[in-house]
C-alpha atoms as a PDB file:
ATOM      1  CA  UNK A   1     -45.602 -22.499 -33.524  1.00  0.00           C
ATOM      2  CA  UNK A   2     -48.492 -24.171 -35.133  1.00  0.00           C
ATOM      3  CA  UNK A   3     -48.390 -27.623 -35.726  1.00  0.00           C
ATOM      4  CA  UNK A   4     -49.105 -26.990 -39.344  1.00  0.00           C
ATOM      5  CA  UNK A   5     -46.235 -24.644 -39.484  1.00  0.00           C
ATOM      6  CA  UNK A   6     -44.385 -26.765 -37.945  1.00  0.00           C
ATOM      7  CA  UNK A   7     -44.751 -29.196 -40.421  1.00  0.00           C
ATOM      8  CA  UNK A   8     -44.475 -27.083 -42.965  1.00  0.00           C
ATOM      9  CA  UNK A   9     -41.261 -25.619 -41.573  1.00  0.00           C
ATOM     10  CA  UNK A  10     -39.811 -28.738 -41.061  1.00  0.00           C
ATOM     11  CA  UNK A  11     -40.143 -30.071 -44.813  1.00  0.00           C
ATOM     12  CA  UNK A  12     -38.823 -26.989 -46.074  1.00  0.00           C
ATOM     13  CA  UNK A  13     -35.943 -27.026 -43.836  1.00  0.00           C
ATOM     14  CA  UNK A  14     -34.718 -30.019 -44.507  1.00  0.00           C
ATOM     15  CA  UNK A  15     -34.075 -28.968 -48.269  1.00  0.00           C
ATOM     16  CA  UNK A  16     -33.010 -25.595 -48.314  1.00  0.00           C
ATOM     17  CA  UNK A  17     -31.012 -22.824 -46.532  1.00  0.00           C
ATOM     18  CA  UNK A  18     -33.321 -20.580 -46.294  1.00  0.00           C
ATOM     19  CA  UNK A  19     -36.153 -18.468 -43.665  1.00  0.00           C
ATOM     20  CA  UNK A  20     -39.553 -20.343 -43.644  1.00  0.00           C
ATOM     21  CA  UNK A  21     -41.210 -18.837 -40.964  1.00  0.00           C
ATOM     22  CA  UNK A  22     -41.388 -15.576 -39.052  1.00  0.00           C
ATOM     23  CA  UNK A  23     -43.524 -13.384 -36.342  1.00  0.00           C
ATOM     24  CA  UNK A  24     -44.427 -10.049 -37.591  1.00  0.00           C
ATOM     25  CA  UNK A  25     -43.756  -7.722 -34.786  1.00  0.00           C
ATOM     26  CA  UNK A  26     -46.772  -5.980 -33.180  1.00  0.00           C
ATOM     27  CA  UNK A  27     -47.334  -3.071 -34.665  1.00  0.00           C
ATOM     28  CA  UNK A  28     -47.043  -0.989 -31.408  1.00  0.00           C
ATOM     29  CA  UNK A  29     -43.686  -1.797 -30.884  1.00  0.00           C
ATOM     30  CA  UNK A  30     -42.850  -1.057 -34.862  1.00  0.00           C
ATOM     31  CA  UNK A  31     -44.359   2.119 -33.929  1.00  0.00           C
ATOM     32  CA  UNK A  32     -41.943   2.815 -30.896  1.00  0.00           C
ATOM     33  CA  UNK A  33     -38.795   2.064 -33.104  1.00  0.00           C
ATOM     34  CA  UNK A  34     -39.810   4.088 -35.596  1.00  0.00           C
ATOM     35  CA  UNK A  35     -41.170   7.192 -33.070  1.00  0.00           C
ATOM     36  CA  UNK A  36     -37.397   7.315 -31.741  1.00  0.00           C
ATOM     37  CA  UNK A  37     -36.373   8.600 -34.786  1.00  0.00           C
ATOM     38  CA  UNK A  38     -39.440  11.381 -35.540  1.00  0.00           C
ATOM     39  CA  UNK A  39     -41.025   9.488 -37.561  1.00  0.00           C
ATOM     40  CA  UNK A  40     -44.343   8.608 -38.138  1.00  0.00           C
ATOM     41  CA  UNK A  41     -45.555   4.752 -38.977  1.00  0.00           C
ATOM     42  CA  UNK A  42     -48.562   5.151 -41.726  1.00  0.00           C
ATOM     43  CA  UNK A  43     -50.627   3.060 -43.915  1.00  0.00           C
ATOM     44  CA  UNK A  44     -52.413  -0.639 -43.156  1.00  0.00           C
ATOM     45  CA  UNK A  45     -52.866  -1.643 -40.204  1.00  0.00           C
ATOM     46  CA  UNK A  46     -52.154  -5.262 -38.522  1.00  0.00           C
ATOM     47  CA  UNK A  47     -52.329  -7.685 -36.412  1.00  0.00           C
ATOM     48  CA  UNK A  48     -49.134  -9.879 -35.330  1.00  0.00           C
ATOM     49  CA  UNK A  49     -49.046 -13.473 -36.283  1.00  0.00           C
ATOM     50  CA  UNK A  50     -46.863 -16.044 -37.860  1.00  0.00           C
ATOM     51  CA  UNK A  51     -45.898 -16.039 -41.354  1.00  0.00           C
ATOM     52  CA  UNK A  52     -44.835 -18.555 -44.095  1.00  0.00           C
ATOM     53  CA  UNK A  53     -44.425 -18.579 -47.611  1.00  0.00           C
ATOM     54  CA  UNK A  54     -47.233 -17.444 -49.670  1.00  0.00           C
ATOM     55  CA  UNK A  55     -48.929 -16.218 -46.886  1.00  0.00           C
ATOM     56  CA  UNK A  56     -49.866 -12.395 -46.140  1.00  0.00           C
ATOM     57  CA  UNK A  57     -47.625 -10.052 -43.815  1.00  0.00           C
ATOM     58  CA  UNK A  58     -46.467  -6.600 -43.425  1.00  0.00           C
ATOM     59  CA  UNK A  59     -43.676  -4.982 -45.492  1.00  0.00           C
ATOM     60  CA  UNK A  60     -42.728  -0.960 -44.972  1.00  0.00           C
ATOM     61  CA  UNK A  61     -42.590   1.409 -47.882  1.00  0.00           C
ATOM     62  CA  UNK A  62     -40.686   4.811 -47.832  1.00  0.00           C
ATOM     63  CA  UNK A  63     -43.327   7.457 -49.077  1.00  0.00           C
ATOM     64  CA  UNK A  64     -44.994  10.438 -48.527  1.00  0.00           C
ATOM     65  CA  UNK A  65     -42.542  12.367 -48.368  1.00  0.00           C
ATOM     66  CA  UNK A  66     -39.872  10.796 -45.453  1.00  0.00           C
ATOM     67  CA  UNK A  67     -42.827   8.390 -44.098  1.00  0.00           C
ATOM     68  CA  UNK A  68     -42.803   4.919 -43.828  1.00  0.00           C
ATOM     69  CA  UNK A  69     -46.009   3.138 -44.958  1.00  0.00           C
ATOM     70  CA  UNK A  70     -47.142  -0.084 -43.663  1.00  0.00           C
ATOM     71  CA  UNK A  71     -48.343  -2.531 -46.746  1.00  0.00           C
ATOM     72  CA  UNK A  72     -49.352  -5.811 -46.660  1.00  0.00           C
ATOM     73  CA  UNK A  73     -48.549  -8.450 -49.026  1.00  0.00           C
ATOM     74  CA  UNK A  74     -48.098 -11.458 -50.165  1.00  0.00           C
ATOM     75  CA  UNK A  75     -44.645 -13.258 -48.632  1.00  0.00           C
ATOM     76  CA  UNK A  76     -43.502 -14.280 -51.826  1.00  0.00           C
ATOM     77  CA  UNK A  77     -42.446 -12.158 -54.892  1.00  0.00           C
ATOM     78  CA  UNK A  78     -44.431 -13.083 -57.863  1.00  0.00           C
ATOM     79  CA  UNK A  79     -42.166 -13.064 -61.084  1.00  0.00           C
ATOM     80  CA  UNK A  80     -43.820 -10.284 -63.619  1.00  0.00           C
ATOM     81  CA  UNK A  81     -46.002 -11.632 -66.157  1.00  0.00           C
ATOM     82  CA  UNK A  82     -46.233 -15.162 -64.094  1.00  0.00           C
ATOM     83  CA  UNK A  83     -50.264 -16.331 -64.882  1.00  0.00           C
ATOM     84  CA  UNK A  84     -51.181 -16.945 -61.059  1.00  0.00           C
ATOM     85  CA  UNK A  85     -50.290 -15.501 -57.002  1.00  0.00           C
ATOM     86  CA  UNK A  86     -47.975 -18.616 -56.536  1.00  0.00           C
ATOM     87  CA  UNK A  87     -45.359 -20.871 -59.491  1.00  0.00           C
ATOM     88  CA  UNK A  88     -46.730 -24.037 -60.040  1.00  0.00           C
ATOM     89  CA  UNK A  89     -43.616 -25.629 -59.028  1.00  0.00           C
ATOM     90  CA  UNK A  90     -42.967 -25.518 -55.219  1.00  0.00           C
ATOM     91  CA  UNK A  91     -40.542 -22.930 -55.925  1.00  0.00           C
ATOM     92  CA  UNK A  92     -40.047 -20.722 -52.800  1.00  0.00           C
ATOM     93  CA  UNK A  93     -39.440 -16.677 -53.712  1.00  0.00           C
ATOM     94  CA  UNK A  94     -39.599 -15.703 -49.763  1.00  0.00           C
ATOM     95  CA  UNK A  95     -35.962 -14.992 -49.869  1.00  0.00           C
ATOM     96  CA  UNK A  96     -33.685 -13.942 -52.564  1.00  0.00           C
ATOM     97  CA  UNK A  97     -30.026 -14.409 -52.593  1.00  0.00           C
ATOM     98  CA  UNK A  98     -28.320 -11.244 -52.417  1.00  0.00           C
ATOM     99  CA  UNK A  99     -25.483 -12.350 -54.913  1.00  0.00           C
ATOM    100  CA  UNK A 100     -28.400 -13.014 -57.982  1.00  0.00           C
ATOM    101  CA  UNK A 101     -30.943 -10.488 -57.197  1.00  0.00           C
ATOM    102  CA  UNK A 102     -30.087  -8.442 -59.859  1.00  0.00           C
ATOM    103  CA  UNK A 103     -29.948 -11.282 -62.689  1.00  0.00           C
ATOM    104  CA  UNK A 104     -32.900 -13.491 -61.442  1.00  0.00           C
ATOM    105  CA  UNK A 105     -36.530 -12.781 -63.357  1.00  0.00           C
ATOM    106  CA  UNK A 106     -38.180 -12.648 -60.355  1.00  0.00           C
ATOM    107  CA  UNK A 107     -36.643  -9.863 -58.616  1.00  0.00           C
ATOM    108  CA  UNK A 108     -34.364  -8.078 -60.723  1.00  0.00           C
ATOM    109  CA  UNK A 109     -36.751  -5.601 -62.148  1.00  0.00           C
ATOM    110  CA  UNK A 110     -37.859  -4.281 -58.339  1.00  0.00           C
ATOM    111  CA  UNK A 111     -34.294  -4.407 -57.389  1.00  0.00           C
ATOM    112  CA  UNK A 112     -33.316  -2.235 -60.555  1.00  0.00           C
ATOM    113  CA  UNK A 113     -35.840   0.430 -59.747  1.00  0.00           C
ATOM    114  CA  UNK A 114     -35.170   0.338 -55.864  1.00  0.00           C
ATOM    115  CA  UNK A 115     -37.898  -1.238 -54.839  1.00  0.00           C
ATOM    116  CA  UNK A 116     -36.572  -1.937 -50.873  1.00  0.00           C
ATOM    117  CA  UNK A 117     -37.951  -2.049 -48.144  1.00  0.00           C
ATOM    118  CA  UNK A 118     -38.318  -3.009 -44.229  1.00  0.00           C
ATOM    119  CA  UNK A 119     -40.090  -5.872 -43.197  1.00  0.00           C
ATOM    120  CA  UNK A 120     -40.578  -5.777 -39.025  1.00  0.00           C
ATOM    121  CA  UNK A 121     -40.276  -9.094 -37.351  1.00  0.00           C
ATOM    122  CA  UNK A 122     -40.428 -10.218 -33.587  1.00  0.00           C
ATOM    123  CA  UNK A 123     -38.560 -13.269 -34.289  1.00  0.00           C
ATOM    124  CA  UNK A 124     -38.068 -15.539 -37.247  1.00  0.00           C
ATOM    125  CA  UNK A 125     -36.954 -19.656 -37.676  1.00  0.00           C
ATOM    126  CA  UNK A 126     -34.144 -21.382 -38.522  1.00  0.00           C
ATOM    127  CA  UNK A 127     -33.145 -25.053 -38.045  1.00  0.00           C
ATOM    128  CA  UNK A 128     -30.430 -26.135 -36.264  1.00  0.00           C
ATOM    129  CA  UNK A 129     -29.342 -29.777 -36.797  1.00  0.00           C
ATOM    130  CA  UNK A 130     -25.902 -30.605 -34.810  1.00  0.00           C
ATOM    131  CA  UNK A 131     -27.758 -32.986 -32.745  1.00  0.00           C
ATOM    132  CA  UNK A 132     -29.176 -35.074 -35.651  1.00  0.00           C
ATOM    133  CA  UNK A 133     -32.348 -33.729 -35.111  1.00  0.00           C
ATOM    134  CA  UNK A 134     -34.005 -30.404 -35.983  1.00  0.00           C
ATOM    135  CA  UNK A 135     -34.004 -27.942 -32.993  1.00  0.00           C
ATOM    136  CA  UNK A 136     -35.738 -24.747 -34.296  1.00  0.00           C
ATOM    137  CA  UNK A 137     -33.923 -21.596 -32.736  1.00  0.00           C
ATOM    138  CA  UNK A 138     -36.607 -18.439 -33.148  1.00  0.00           C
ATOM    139  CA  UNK A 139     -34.007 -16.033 -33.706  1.00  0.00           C
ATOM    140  CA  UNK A 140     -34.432 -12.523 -31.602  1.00  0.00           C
ATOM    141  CA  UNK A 141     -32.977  -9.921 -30.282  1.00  0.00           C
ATOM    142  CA  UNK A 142     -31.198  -9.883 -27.088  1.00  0.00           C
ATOM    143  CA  UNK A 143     -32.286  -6.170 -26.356  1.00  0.00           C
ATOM    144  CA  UNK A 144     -35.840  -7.340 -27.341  1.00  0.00           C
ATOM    145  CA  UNK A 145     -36.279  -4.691 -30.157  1.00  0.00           C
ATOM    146  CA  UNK A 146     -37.638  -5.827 -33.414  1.00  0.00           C
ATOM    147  CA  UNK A 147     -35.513  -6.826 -36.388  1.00  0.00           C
ATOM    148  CA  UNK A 148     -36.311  -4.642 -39.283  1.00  0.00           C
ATOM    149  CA  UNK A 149     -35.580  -6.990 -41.994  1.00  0.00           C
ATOM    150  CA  UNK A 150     -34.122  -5.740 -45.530  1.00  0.00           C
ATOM    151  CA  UNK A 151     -36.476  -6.734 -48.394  1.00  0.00           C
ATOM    152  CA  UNK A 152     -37.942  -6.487 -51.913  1.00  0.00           C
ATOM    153  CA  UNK A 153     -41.062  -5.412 -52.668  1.00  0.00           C
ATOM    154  CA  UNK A 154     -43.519  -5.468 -55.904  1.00  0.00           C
ATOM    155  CA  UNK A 155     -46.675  -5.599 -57.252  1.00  0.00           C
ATOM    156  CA  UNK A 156     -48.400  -7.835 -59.486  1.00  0.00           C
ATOM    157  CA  UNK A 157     -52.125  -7.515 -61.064  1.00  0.00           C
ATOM    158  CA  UNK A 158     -53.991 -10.778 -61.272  1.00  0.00           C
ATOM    159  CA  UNK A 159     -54.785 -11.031 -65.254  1.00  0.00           C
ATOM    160  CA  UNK A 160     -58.197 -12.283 -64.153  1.00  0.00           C
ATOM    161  CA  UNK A 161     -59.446 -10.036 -61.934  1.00  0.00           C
ATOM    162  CA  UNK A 162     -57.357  -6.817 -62.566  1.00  0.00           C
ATOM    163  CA  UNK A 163     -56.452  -6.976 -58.510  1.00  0.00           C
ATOM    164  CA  UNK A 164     -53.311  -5.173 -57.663  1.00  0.00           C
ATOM    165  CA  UNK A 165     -51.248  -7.587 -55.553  1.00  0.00           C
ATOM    166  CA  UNK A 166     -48.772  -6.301 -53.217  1.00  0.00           C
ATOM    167  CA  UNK A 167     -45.675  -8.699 -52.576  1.00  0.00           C
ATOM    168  CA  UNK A 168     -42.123  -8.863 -51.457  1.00  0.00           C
ATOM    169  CA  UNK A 169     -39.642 -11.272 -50.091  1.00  0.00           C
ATOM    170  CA  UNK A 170     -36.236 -11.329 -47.755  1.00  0.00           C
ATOM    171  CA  UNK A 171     -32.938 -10.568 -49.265  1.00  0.00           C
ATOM    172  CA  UNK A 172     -30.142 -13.267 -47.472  1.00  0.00           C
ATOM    173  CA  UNK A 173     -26.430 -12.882 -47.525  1.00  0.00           C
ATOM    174  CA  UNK A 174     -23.314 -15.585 -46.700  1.00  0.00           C
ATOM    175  CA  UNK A 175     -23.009 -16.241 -43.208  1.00  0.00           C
ATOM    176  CA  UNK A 176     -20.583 -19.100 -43.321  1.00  0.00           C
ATOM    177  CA  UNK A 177     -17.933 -17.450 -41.835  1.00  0.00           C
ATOM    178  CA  UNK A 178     -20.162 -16.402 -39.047  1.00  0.00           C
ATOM    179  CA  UNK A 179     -19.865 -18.022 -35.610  1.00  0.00           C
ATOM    180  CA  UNK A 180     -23.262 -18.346 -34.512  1.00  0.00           C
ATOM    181  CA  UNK A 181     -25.466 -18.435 -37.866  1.00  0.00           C
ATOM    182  CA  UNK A 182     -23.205 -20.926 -39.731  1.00  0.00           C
ATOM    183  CA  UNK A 183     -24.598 -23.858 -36.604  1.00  0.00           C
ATOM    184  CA  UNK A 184     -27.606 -23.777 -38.812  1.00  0.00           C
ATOM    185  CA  UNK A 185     -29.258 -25.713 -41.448  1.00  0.00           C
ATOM    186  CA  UNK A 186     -28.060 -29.234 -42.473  1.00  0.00           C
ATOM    187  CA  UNK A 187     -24.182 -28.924 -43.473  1.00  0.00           C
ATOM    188  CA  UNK A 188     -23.556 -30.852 -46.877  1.00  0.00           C
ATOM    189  CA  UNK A 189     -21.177 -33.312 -46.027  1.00  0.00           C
ATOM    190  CA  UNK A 190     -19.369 -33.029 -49.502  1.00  0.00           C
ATOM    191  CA  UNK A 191     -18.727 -29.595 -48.814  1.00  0.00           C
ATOM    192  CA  UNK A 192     -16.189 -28.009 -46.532  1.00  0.00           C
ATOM    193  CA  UNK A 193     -17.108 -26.192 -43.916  1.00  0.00           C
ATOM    194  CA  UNK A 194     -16.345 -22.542 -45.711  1.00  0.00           C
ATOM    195  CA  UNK A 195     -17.814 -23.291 -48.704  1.00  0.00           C
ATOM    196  CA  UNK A 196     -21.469 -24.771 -47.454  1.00  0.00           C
ATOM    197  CA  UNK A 197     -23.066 -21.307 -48.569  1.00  0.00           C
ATOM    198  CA  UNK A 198     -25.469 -21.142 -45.268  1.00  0.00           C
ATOM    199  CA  UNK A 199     -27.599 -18.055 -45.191  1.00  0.00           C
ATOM    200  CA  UNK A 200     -28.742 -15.366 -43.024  1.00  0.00           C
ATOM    201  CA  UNK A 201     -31.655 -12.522 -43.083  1.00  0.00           C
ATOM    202  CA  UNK A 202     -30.349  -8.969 -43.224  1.00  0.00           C
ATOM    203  CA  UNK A 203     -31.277  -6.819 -40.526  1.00  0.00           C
ATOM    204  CA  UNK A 204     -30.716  -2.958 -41.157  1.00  0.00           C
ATOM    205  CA  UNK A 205     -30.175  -0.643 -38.315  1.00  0.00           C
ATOM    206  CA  UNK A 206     -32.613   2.603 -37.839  1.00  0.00           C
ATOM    207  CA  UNK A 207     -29.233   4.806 -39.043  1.00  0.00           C
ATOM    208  CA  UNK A 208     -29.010   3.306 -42.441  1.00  0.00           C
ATOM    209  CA  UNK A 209     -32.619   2.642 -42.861  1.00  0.00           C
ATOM    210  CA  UNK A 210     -32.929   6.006 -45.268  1.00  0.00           C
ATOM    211  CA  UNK A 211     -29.843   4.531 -47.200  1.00  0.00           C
ATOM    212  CA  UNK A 212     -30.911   1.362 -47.779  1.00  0.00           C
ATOM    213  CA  UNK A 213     -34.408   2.558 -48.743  1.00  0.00           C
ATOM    214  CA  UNK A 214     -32.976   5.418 -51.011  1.00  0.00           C
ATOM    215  CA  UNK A 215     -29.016   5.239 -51.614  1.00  0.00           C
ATOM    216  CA  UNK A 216     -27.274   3.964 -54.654  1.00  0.00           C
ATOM    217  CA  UNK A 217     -27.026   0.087 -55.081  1.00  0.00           C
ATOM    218  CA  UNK A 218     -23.122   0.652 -53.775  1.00  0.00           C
ATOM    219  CA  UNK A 219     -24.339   2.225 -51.057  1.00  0.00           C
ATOM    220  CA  UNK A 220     -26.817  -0.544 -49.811  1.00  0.00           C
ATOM    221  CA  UNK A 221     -24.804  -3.031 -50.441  1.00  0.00           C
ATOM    222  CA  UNK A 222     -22.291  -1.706 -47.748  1.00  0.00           C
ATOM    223  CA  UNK A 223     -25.326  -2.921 -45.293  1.00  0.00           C
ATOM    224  CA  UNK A 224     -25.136  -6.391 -46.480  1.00  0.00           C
ATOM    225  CA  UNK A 225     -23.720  -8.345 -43.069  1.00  0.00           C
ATOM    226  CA  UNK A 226     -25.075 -10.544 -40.823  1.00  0.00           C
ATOM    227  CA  UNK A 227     -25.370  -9.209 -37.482  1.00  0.00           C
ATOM    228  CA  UNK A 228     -22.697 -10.098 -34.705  1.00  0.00           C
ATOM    229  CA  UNK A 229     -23.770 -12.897 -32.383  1.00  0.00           C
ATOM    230  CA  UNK A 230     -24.266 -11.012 -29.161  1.00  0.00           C
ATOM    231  CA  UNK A 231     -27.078  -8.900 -31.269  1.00  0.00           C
ATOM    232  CA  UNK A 232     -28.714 -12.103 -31.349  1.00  0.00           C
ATOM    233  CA  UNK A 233     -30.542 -13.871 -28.034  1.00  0.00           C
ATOM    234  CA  UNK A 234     -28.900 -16.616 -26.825  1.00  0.00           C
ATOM    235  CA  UNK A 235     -31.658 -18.722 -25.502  1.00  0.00           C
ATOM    236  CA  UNK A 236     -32.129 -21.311 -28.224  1.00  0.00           C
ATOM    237  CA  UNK A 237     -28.190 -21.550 -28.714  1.00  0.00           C
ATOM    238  CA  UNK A 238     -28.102 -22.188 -24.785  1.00  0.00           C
ATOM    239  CA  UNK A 239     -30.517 -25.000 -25.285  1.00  0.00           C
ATOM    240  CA  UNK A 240     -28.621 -26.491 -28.037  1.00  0.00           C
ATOM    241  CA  UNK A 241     -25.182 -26.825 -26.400  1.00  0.00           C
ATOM    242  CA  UNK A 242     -26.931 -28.073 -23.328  1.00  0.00           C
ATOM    243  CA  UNK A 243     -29.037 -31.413 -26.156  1.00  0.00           C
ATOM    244  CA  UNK A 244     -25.242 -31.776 -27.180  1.00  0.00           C
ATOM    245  CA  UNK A 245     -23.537 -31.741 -23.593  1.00  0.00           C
ATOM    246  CA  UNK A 246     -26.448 -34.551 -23.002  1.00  0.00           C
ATOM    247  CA  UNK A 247     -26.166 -36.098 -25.555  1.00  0.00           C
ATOM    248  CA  UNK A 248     -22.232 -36.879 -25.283  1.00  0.00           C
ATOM    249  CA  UNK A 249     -22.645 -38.197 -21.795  1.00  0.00           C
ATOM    250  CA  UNK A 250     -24.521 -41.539 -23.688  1.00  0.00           C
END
C-alpha cells in the first residue's frame, strides 16, 4: 500500500465503518473465473492497481446478450443531477448500506431499475483496532480466487462538458454477528457489542451471479450475507492474535 493510501486509509478509517481501499484483480484471472462458467469477459480493458474513493476502477455489466462487460468508472456513485464528479462535502458514496439503498438519493434510482453489478477485487482493506492501534487486514481469499464484489452502477453526464461518466459503488450488509468481520473497525464503546452496526462487502458466488444481476429485488436480497470465515485468508487475523498474545505478556 502506498503511503498516500495509507494515509488516506487511515483517516477514513478511523471515522467510519466502511471499505476505503481495494486491489482490482488482474484481469487474467477475472477472465479464468468467468471462462469456468462459458462465458466470455468483454469490454475495457485494465490494468490492476489499488483503488480508493473517487478514484477510477473496473465494475462488470451484464449485456450483450448473457456477456459480462468490463466498464470502468468512477469509485463513487454520483447522486443524479449533483453539479460536479465528487459532493463538496467529504461525503464518501463508495459503499452503500444495503438497508437504505432504496430510499437514499444517491442510489435509489440505479437500484430501482437494477442497475447491479460485479466489481472483481484481489483483496480489499479493513482496519482492525483490538490492539489500540490500526492493523490493516487485506482481506482475501483463502483459495486465492478473486472476490466478485456486489455493486451499483450509474452514469452521470458532466453538465459542462456533456461527458458520460460511468460510476458505481459497494453495497455492505451487517456483519456484527459475524465471528471474524465484527474484530474490525473501532467498536463504539457506548454501544453493545450486537448493536455496533460493523459492516462487510458482499461477495456473490459465480451460481447466483445471473440472479443477482437479473432476479427480482427478493431474489437478490437472498444473497445478502457475509461470507463464512474460513472463505476468508487467515493471514492478517494470524498476525493479529499473535500483536495481542505479545502484547499481554507486558
Amino acid at each position: 500500500m502506498s503511503q498516500d493510501r495509507a494515509q488516506l486509509a487511515n483517516e477514513l478509517s478511523s471515522r467510519t465503518a466502511m471499505c476505503n481501499l481495494y486491489q482490482m484483480t488482474p484481469k487474467g484471472s477475472a477472465e479464468r473465473a468467468i471462462g469456468a462458467l462459458g462465458k466470455k469477459l468483454i469490454g475495457a480493458d485494465w490494468e490492476p492497481r489499488t483503488v480508493g474513493p473517487f478514484g477510477e476502477g473496473v465494475f462488470l455489466r451484464q449485456e450483450a446478450g448473457s456477456e459480462l462487460v468490463a466498464h470502468i468508472g468512477q469509485w463513487g456513485m454520483i447522486r443524479p443531477g449533483q453539479p460536479a464528479r465528487q459532493p463538496e462535502k467529504r461525503y464518501q458514496t463508495n459503499n452503500a448500506r444495503i438497508e437504505s439503498v432504496a430510499e437514499k438519493p444517491t442510489y435509489r434510482h440505479a437500484w430501482a431499475r437494477g442497475q447491479r453489478c460485479l466489481i472483481p477485487a484481489e483483496w480489499y482493506a479493513e482496519p482492525n483496532w483490538e490492539t489500540g492501534k490500526n492493523i490493516w487486514w487485506n482481506l482475501r481469499r483463502a483459495d486465492g480466487a478473486p472476490w466478485f464484489l456486489a455493486g451499483l452502477w450509474s452514469e452521470w453526464i458532466d453538465p459542462e462538458s456533456g461527458e458520460v461518466v460511468p460510476n458505481y459503488t459497494m453495497l455492505t450488509c451487517n456483519c456484527d454477528d459475524h465471528p471474524m468481520l465484527a474484530r474490525l473497525h473501532k467498536p463504539d464503546p457506548k454501544l453493545p457489542a450486537d448493536k455496533q452496526d460493523k459492516r462487510s462487502l458482499i461477495h456473490i458466488d459465480s451460481c447466483n451471479w445471473e440472479e443477482w444481476l437479473n432476479g427480482t429485488i427478493d431474489e437478490v436480497m437472498q444473497l445478502v450475507k457475509p461470507q463464512p470465515a474460513e472463505v476468508f485468508d487467515q493471514a492478517d487475523v494470524l498476525k493479529t492474535d499473535g500483536a495481542l498474545r505479545h502484547s499481554a505478556l507486558f
